[in-house]
Protein backbone atom coordinates (compact mmCIF):
# COMPACT_ATOMS: atom_id res chain seq x y z
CA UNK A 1 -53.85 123.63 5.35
CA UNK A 2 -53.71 120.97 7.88
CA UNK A 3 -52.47 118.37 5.26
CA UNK A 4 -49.81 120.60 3.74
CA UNK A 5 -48.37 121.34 6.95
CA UNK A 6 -48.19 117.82 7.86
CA UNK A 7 -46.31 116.80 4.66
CA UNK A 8 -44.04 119.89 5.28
CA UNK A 9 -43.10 118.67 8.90
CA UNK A 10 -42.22 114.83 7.26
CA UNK A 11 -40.12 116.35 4.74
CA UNK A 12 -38.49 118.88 6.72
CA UNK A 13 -36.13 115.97 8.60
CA UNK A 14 -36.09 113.34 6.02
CA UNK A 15 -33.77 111.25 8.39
CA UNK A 16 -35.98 111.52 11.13
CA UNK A 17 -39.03 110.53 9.53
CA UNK A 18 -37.31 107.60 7.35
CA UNK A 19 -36.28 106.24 10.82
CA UNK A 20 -39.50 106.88 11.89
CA UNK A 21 -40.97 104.38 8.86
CA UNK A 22 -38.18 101.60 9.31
CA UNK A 23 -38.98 101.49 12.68
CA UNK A 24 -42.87 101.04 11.99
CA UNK A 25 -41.46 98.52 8.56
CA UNK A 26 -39.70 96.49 11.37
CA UNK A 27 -42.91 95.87 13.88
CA UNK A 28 -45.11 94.81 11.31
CA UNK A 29 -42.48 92.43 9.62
CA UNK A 30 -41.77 91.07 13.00
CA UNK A 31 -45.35 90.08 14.07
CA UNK A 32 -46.23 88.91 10.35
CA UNK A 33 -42.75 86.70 10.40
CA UNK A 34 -43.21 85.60 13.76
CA UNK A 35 -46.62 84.66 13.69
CA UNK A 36 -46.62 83.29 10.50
CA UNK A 37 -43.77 81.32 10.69
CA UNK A 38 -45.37 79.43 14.33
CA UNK A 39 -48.41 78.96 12.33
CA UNK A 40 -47.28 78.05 9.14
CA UNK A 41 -44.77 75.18 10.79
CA UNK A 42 -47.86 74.10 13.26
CA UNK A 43 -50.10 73.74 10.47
CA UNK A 44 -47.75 72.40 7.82
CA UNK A 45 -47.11 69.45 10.56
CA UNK A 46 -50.72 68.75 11.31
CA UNK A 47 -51.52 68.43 7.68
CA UNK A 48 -48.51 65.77 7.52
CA UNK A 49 -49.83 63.84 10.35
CA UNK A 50 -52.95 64.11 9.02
CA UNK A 51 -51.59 62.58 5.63
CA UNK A 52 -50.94 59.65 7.13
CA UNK A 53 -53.96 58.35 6.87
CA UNK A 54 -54.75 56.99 10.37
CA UNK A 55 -57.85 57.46 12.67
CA UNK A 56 -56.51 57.08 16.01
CA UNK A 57 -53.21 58.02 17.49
CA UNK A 58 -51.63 56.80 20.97
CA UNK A 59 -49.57 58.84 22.63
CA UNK A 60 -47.49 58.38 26.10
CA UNK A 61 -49.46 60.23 29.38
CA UNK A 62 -48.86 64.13 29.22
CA UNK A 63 -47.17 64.02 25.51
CA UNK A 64 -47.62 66.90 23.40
CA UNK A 65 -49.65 67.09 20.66
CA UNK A 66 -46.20 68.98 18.48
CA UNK A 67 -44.79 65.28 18.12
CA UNK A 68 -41.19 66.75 18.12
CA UNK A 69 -41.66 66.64 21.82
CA UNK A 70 -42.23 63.37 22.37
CA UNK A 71 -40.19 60.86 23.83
CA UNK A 72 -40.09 56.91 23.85
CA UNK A 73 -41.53 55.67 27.22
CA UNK A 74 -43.90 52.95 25.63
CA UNK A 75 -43.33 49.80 25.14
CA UNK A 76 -43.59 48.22 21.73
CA UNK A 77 -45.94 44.95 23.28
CA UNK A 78 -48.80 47.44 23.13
CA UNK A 79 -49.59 47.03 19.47
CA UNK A 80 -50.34 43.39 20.86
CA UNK A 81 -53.30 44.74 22.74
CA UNK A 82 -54.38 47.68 20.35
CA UNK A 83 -55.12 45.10 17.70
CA UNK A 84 -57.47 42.84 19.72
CA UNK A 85 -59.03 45.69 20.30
CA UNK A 86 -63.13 45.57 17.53
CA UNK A 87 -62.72 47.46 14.49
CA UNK A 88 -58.98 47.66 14.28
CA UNK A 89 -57.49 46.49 10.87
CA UNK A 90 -53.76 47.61 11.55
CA UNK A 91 -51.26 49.42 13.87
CA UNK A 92 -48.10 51.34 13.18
CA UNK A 93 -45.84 51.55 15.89
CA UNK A 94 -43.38 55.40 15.50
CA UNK A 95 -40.60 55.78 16.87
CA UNK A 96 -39.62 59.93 17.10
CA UNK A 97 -35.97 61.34 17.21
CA UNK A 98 -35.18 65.05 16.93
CA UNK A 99 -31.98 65.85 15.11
CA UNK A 100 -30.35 69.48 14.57
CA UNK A 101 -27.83 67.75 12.06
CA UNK A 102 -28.01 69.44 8.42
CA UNK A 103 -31.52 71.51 10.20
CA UNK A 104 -34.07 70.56 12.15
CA UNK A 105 -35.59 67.39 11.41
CA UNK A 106 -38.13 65.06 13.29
CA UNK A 107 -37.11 61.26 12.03
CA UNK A 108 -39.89 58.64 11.70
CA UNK A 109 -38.47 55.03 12.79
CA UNK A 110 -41.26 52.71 10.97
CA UNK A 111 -41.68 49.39 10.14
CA UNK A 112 -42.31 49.76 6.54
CA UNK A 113 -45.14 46.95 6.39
CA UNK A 114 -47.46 48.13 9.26
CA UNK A 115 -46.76 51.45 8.32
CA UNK A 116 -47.84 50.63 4.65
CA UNK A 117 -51.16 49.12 6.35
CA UNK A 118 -51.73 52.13 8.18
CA UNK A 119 -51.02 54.90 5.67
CA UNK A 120 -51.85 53.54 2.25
CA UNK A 121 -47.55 53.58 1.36
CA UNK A 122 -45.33 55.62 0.04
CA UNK A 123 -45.40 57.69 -3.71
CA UNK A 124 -42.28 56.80 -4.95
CA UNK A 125 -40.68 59.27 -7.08
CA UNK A 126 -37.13 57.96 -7.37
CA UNK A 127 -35.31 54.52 -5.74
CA UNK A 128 -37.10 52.15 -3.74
CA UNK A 129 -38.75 51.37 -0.26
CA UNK A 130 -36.40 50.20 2.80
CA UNK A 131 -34.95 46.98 2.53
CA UNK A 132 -31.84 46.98 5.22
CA UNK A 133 -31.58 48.19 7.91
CA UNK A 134 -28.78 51.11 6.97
CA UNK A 135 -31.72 52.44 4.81
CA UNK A 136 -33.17 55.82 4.94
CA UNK A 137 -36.29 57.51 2.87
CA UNK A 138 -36.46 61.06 2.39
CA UNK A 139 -39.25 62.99 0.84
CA UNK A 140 -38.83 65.78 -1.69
CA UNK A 141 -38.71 68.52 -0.05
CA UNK A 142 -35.97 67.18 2.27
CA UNK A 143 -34.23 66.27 -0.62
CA UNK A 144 -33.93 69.42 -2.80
CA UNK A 145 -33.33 71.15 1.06
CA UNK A 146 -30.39 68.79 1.96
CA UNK A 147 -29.13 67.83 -2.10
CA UNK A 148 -29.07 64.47 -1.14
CA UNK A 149 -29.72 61.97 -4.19
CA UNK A 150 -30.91 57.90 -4.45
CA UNK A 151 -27.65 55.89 -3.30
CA UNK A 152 -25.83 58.68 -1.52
CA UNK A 153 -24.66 58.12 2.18
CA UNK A 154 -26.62 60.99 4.46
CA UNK A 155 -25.48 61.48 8.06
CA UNK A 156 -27.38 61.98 10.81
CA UNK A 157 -27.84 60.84 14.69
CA UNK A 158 -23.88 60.15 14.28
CA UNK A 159 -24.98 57.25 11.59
CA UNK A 160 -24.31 57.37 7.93
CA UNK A 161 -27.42 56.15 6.07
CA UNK A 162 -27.83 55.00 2.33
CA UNK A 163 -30.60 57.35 0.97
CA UNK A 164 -32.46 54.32 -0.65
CA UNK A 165 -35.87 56.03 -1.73
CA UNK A 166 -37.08 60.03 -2.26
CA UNK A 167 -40.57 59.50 -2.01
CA UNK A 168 -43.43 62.26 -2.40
CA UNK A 169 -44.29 64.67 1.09
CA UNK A 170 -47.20 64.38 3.08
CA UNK A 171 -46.41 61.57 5.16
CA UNK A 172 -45.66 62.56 8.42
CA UNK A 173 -41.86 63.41 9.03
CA UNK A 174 -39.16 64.05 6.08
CA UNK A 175 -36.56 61.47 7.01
CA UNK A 176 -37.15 57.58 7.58
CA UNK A 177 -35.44 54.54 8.89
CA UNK A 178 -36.28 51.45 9.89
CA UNK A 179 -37.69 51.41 13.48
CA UNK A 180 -35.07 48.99 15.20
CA UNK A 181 -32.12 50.87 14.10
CA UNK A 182 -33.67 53.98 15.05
CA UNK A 183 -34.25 52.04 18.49
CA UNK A 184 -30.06 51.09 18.76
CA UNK A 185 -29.08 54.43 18.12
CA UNK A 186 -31.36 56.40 20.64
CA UNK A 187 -31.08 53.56 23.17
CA UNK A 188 -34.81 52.99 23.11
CA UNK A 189 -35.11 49.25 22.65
CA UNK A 190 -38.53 48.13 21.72
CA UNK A 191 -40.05 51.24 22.78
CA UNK A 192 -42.35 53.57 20.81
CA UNK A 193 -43.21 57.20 20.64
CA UNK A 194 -46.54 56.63 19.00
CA UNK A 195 -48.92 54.33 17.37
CA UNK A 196 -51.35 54.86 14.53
CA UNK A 197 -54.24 53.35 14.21
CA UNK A 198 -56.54 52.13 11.20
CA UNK A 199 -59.85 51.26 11.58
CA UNK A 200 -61.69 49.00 9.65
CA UNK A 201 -64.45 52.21 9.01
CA UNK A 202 -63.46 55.80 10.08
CA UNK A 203 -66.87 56.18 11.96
CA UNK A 204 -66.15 53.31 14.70
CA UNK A 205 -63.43 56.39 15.92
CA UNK A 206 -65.21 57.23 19.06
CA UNK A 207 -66.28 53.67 20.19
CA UNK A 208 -62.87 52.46 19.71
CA UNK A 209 -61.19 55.97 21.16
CA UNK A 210 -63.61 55.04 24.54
CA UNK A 211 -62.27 51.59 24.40
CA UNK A 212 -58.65 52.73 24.55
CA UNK A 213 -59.33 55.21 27.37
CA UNK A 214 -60.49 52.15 29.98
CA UNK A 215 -57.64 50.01 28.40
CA UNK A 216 -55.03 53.31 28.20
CA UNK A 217 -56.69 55.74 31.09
CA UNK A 218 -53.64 58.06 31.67
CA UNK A 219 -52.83 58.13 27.82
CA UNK A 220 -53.52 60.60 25.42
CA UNK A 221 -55.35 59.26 22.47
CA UNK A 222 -56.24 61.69 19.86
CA UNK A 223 -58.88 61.30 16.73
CA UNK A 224 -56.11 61.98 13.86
CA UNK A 225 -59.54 63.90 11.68
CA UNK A 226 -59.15 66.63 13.96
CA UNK A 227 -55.45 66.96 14.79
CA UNK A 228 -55.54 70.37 12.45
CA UNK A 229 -57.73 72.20 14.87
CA UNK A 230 -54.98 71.20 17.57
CA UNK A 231 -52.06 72.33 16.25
CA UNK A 232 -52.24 76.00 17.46
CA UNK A 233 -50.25 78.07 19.40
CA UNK A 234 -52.38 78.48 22.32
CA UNK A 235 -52.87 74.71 22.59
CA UNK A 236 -48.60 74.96 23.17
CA UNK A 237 -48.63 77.29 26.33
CA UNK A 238 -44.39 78.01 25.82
CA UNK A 239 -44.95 78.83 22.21
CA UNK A 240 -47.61 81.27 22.82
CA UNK A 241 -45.91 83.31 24.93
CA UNK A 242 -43.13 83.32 22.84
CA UNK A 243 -45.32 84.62 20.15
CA UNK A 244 -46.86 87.26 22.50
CA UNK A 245 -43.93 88.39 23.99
CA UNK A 246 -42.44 88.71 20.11
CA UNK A 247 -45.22 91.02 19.36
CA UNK A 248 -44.86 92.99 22.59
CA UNK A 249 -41.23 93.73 21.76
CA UNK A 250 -42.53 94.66 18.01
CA UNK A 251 -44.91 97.44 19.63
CA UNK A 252 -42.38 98.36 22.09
CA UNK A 253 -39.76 99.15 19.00
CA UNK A 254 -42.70 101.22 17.23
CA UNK A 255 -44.24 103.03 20.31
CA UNK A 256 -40.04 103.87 21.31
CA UNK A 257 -39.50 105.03 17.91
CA UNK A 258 -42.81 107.42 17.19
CA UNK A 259 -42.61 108.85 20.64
CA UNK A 260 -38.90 109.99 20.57
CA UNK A 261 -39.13 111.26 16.85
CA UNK A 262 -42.80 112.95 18.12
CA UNK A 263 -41.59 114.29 20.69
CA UNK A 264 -37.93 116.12 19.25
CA UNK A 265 -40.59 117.28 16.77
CA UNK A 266 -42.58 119.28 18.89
CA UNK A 267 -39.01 120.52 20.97
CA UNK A 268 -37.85 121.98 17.21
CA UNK A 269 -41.57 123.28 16.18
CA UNK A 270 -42.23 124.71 19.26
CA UNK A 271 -42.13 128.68 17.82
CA UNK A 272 -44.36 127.36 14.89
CA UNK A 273 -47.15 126.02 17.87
CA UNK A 274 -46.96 129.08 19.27
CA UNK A 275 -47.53 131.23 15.60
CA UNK A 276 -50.26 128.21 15.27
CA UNK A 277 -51.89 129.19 19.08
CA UNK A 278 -51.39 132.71 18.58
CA UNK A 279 -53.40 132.66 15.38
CA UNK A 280 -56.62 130.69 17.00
CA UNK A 281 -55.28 127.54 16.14
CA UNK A 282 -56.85 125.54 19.48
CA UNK A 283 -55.55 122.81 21.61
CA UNK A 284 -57.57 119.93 19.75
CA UNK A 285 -56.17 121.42 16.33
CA UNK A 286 -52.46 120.94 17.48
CA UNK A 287 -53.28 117.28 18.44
CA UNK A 288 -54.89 116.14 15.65
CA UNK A 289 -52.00 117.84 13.49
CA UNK A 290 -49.43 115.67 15.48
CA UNK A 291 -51.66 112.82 15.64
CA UNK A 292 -51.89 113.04 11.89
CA UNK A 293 -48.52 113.02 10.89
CA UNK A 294 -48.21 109.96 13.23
CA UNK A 295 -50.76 108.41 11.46
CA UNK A 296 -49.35 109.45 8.04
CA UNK A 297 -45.42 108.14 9.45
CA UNK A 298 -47.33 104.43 10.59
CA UNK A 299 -48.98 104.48 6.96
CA UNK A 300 -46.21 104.59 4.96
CA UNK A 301 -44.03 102.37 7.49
CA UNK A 302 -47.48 99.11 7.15
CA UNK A 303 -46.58 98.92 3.57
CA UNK A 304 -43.21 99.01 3.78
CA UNK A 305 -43.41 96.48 6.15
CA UNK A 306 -45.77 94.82 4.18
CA UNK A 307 -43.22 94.32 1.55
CA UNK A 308 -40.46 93.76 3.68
CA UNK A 309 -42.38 90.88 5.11
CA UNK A 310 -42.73 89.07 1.55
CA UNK A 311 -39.17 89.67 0.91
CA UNK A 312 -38.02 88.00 4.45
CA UNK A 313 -40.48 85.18 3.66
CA UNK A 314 -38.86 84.43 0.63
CA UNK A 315 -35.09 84.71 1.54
CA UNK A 316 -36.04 82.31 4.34
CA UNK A 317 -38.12 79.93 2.03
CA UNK A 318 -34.97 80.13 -0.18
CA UNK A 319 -32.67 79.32 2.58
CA UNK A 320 -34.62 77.08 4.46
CA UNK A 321 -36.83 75.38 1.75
CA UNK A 322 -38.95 72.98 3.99
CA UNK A 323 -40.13 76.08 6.31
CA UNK A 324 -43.32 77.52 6.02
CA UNK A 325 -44.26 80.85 6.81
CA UNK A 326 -48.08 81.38 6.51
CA UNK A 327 -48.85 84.96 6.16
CA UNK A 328 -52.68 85.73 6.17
CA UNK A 329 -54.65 88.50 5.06
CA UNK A 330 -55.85 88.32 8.94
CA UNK A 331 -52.29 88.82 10.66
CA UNK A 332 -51.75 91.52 8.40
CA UNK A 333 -54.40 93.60 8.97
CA UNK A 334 -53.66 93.21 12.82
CA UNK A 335 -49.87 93.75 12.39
CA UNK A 336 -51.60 97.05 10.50
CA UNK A 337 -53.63 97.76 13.76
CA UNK A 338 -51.29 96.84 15.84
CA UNK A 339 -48.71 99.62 14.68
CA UNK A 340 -51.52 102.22 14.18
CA UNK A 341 -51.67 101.68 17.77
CA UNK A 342 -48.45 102.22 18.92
CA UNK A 343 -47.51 104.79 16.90
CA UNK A 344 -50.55 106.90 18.32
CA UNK A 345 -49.92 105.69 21.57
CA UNK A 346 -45.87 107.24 21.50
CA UNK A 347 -47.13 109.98 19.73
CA UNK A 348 -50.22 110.89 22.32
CA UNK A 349 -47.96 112.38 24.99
CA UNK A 350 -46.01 114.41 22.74
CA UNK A 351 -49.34 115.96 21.00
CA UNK A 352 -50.82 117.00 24.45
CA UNK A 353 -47.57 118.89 25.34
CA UNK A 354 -47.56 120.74 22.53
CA UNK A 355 -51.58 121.25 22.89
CA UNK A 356 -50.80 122.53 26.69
CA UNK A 357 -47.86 125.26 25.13
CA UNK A 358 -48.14 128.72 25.93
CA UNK A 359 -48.54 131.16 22.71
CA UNK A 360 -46.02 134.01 24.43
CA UNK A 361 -43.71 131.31 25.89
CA UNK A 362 -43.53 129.37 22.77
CA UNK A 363 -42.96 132.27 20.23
CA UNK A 364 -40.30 133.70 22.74
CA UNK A 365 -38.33 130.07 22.14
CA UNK A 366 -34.91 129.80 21.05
């Protein structure tokens, strides 16, 4: 009886209830978006960083370990004194510039030899490697993104480039130019962001790494092996409450939605809880009834947020081809959970209300 009577109420104000599900649709896509995008650009990054083959990064006192943050504040001369450091075979000075030209790109400034020492080289898949110093190499996914093609001129910084080389991802950033041009146009003359180290075997890391520290004390030098585990939100303290105040405002929409739609419910049905009540129907029955159809309204609205999650991912991937939104069978099940929640929660006052109803009062309801 119970279940008919639920499906009866959901029908009965098809508006209402399809609201009701959009509203539920829209807090799961937005925590599954949100928190898959943030981790599917952290870890996308690390494994590019991680591509590149070095065991050691330096990095500037109080950098960030999202490189897009970093600045320039260290001198170039270092890689003098990094490679008299024991068990260093080669050091690539970086030089990092953020552009919003065309998207959001972080541009590697290398010198192609000591970057080629450090990281193996470039896969090639069309052109060649840098040669002047107008030169630029993009990999293919920044290609297809921006349609730019070998021998084409591609702006950015305010500086038109010839697109010499599309080489394969993986290596770090998307877009590279030679390190002293990058330098001019930034105004960061012989200055680096970073510098990549390769040892001569992988497990010398930690003597070298305490080496650096009483050479480098205030400077943060990472192992390169376990950069992955580092790129998370909560290791970036601004992105994590952005990510927890996006999910707030998700459960906020839900728990808004469930309670006003619960609660003009029980206004509209309250002659039918007082036939329920004056039949023997008890308090704990009209709860769970309420609590039900909640449950039944959050149901439908986790799938349909389910697929309306997929079909944001893609129209993003196909705008935005070098984004990646990670969505995980673990964020979805708490997306699930986490507008389960709400949805009971809104729909909890409501349910006692009607549970607390007088029989004679509610039957003598217009």
């Amino acid at each position: 009886m119970i279940g008919q009577m639920i499906t009866g109420n959901i029908l009965y104000r098809p508006l209402r209830t399809l609201i009701s599900v959009l509203a539920v649709a829209v807090e799961v896509t937005l925590v599954i978006i949100i928190v898959g995008l943030t981790s599917g650009l952290l870890q996308e990054t690390a494994k590019r960083i991680e591509g590149i083959g070095a065991d050691i990064m330096l990095q500037p006192p109080s950098a960030s370990v999202f490189l897009a943050f970093s600045g320039a504040p260290m001198p170039l001369k270092i890689r003098e004194r990094l490679l008299e450091l024991k068990y260093v075979e080669a050091v690539a000075p970086v030089l990092l510039q953020f552009s919003a030209t065309g998207g959001l790109d972080v541009i590697y400034g290398i010198e192609p030899e000591s970057f080629r020492e450090v990281s193996g080289g470039f896969v090639f898949l069309e052109g060649r490697d840098m040669e002047g110093p107008d030169d630029m190499l993009m990999d293919d996914w920044a290609a297809k993104a921006k349609g730019a093609k070998v021998g084409e001129k591609f702006k950015v910084l305010d500086h038109e480039f010839d697109v010499a080389g599309i080489v394969e991802h993986g290596k770090g950033a998307r877009l590279f130019v030679p390190i002293q041009k990058l330098q001019e146009l930034s105004g960061s003359r012989d200055k680096a962001s970073i510098f990549f180290l390769k040892l001569t075997r992988p497990e010398h890391t930690p003597a070298v790494m305490e080496e650096m520290r009483k050479i480098f004390p205030r400077y943060e030098i990472r192992p390169l092996k376990d950069f992955l585990s580092l790129m998370t939100a909560s290791k970036l303290p601004g992105l994590d409450i952005f990510v927890r105040s996006m999910i707030a405002l998700a459960v906020a929409i839900g728990f808004l939605v469930i309670f006003l739609s619960m609660y003009t419910s029980v206004v509209e049905r309250t002659r039918q809880i007082g036939v329920l009540k004056s039949i023997g129907a008890s308090s704990g029955y009209i709860v769970k009834a309420l609590l039900s159809e909640a449950a039944l309204i959050c149901g439908i609205g986790i799938l349909a947020g389910l697929g309306l999650s997929f079909a944001t991912r893609s129209a993003f991937l196909s705008l935005f081809p070098t984004l990646s939104i990670l969505i995980t069978p673990g964020w979805v099940a708490r997306a699930g959970l986490i507008a389960i929640g709400g949805g009971l929660l809104g729909a909890a006052y409501p349910a006692w209300l009607a549970s607390r109803k007088d029989p004679i009062e509610a039957l003598a309801h217009e």
